[in-house]
C-alpha atoms as a PDB file:
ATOM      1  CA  UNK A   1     136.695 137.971 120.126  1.00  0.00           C
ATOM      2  CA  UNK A   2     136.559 134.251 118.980  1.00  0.00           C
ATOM      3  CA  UNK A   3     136.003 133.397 122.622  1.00  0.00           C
ATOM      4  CA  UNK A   4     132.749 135.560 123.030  1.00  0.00           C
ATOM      5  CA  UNK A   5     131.590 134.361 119.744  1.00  0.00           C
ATOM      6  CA  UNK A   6     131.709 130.712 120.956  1.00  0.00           C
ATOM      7  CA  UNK A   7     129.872 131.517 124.277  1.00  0.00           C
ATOM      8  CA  UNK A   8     127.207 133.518 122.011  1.00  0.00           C
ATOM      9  CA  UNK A   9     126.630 130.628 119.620  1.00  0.00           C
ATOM     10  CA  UNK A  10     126.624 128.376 122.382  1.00  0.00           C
ATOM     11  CA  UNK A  11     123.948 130.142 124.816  1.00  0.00           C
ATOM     12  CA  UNK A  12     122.360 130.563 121.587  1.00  0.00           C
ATOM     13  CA  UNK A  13     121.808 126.827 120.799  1.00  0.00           C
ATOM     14  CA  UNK A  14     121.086 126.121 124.172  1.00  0.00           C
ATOM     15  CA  UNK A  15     117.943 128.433 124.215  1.00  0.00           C
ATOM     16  CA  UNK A  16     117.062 126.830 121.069  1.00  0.00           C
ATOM     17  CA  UNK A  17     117.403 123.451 122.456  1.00  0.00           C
ATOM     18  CA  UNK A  18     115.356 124.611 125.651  1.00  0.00           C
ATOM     19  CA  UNK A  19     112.296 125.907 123.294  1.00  0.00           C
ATOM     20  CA  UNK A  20     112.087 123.078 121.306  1.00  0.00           C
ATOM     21  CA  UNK A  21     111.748 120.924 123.795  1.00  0.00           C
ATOM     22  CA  UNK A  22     108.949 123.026 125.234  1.00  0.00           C
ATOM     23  CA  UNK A  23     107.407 122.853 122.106  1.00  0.00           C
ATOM     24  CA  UNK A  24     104.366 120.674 121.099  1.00  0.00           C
ATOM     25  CA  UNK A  25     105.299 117.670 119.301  1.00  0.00           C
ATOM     26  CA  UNK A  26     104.030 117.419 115.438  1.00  0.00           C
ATOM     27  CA  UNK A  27     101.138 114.676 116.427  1.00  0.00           C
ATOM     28  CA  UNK A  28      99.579 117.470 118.674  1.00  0.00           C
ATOM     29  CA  UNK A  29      99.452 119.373 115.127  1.00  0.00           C
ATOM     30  CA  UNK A  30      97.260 116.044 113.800  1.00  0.00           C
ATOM     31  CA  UNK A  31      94.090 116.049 116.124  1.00  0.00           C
ATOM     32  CA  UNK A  32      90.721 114.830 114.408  1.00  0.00           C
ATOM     33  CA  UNK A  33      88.801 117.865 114.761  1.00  0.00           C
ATOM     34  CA  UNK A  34      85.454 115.820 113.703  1.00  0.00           C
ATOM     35  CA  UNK A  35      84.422 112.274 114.417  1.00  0.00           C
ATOM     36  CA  UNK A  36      82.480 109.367 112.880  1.00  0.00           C
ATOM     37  CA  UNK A  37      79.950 107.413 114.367  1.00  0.00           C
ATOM     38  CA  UNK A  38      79.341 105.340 111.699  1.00  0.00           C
ATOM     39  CA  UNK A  39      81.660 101.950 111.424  1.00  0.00           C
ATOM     40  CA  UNK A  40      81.545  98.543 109.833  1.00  0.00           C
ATOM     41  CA  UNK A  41      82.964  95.459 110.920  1.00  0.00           C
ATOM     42  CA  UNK A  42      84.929  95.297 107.047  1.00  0.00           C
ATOM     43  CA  UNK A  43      86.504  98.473 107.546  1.00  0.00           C
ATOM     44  CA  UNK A  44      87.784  97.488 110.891  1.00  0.00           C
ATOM     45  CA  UNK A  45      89.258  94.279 109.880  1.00  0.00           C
ATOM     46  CA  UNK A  46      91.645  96.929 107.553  1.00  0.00           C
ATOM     47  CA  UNK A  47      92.967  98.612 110.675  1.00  0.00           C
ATOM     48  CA  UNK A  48      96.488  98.358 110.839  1.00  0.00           C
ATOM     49  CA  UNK A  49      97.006 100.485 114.251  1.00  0.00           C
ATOM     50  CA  UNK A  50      94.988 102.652 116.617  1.00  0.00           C
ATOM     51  CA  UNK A  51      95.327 105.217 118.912  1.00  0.00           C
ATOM     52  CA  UNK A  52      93.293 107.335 121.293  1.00  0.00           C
ATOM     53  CA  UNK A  53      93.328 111.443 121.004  1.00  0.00           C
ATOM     54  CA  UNK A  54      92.587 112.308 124.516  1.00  0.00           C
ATOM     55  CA  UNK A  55      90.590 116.261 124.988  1.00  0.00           C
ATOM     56  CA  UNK A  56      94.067 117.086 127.069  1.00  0.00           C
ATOM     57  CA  UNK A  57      96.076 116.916 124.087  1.00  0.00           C
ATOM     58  CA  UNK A  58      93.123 118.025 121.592  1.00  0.00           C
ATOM     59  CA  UNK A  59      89.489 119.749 121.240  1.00  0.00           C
ATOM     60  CA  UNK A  60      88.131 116.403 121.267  1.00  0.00           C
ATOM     61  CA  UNK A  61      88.438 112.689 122.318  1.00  0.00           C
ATOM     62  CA  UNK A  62      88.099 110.468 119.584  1.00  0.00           C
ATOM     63  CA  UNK A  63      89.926 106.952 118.506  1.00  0.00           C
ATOM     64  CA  UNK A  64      92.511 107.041 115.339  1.00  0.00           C
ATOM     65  CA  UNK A  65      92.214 104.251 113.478  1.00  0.00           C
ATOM     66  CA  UNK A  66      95.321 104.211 111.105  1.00  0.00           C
ATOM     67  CA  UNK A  67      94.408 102.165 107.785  1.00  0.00           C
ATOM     68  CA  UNK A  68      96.859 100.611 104.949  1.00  0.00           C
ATOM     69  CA  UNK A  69      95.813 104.397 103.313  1.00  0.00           C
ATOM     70  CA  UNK A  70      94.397 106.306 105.578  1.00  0.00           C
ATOM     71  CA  UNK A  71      93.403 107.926 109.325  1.00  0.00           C
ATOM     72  CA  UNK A  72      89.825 107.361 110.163  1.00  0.00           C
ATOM     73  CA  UNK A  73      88.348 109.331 113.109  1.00  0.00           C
ATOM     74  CA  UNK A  74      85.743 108.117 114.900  1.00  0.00           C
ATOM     75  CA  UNK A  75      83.985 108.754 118.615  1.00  0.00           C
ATOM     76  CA  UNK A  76      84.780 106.774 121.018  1.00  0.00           C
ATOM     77  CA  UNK A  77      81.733 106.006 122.778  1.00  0.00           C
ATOM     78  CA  UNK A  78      80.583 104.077 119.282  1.00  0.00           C
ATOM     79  CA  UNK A  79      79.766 100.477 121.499  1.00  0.00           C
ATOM     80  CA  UNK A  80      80.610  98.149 118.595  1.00  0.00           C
ATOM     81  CA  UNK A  81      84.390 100.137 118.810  1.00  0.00           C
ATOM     82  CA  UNK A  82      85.073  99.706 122.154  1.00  0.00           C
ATOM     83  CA  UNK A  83      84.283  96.059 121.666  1.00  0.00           C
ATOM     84  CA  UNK A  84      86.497  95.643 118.706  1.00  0.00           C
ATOM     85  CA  UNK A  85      89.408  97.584 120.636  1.00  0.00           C
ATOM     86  CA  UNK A  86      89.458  95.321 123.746  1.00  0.00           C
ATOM     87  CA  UNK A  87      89.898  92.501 121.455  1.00  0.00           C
ATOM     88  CA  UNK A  88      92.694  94.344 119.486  1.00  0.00           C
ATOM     89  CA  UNK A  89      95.258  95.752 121.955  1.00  0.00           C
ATOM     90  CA  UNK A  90      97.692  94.154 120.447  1.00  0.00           C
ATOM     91  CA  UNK A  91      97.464  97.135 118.110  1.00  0.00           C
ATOM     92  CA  UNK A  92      97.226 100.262 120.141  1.00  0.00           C
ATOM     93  CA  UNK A  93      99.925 103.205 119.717  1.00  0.00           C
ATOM     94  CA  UNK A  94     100.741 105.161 122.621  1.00  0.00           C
ATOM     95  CA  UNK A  95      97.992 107.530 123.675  1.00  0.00           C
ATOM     96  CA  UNK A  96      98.329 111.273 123.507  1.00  0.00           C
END
């Protein structure tokens, strides 16, 4: 009885294990669903980190900027962005 108990909990957990793992991670959960145009050169010198939200992983493509207190979405087309991000790599996240 103990033994088929064991192999129950055990098949159990391993079908848990396999479905989390097929399961969307929490940043998935946190896509900008609208983006900003607008941006100043102050507010960018604030940015801590930044990451880009690719349409794979989301509705839309759009660049996370991560500030001291908060997320600011904003489109990544915006020229004076792209500028500021090419001479910023140094803080990009990993993409998703």
């Amino acid at each position: 009885m103990e033994l088929k108990l064991v192999a129950l909990l055990l098949i159990s957990f391993t079908v848990l294990l396999h479905t989390a793992e097929a399961m969307p991670t929490s940043r998935v959960a946190n896509c900008c669903t609208r983006v900003s145009n607008k941006i100043n050169l102050r507010m960018l010198k604030s940015v801590k980190s930044f990451e880009i939200q690719h349409q794979r992983a989301c509705t839309i493509k759009a660049v996370i900027l991560h500030m001291a207190r908060c997320i600011i979405c904003i489109d990544p087309n915006n020229a004076a962005l792209q500028k500021w991000m090419q001479n910023h790599q140094h803080k990009k996240k990993n993409d998703f």
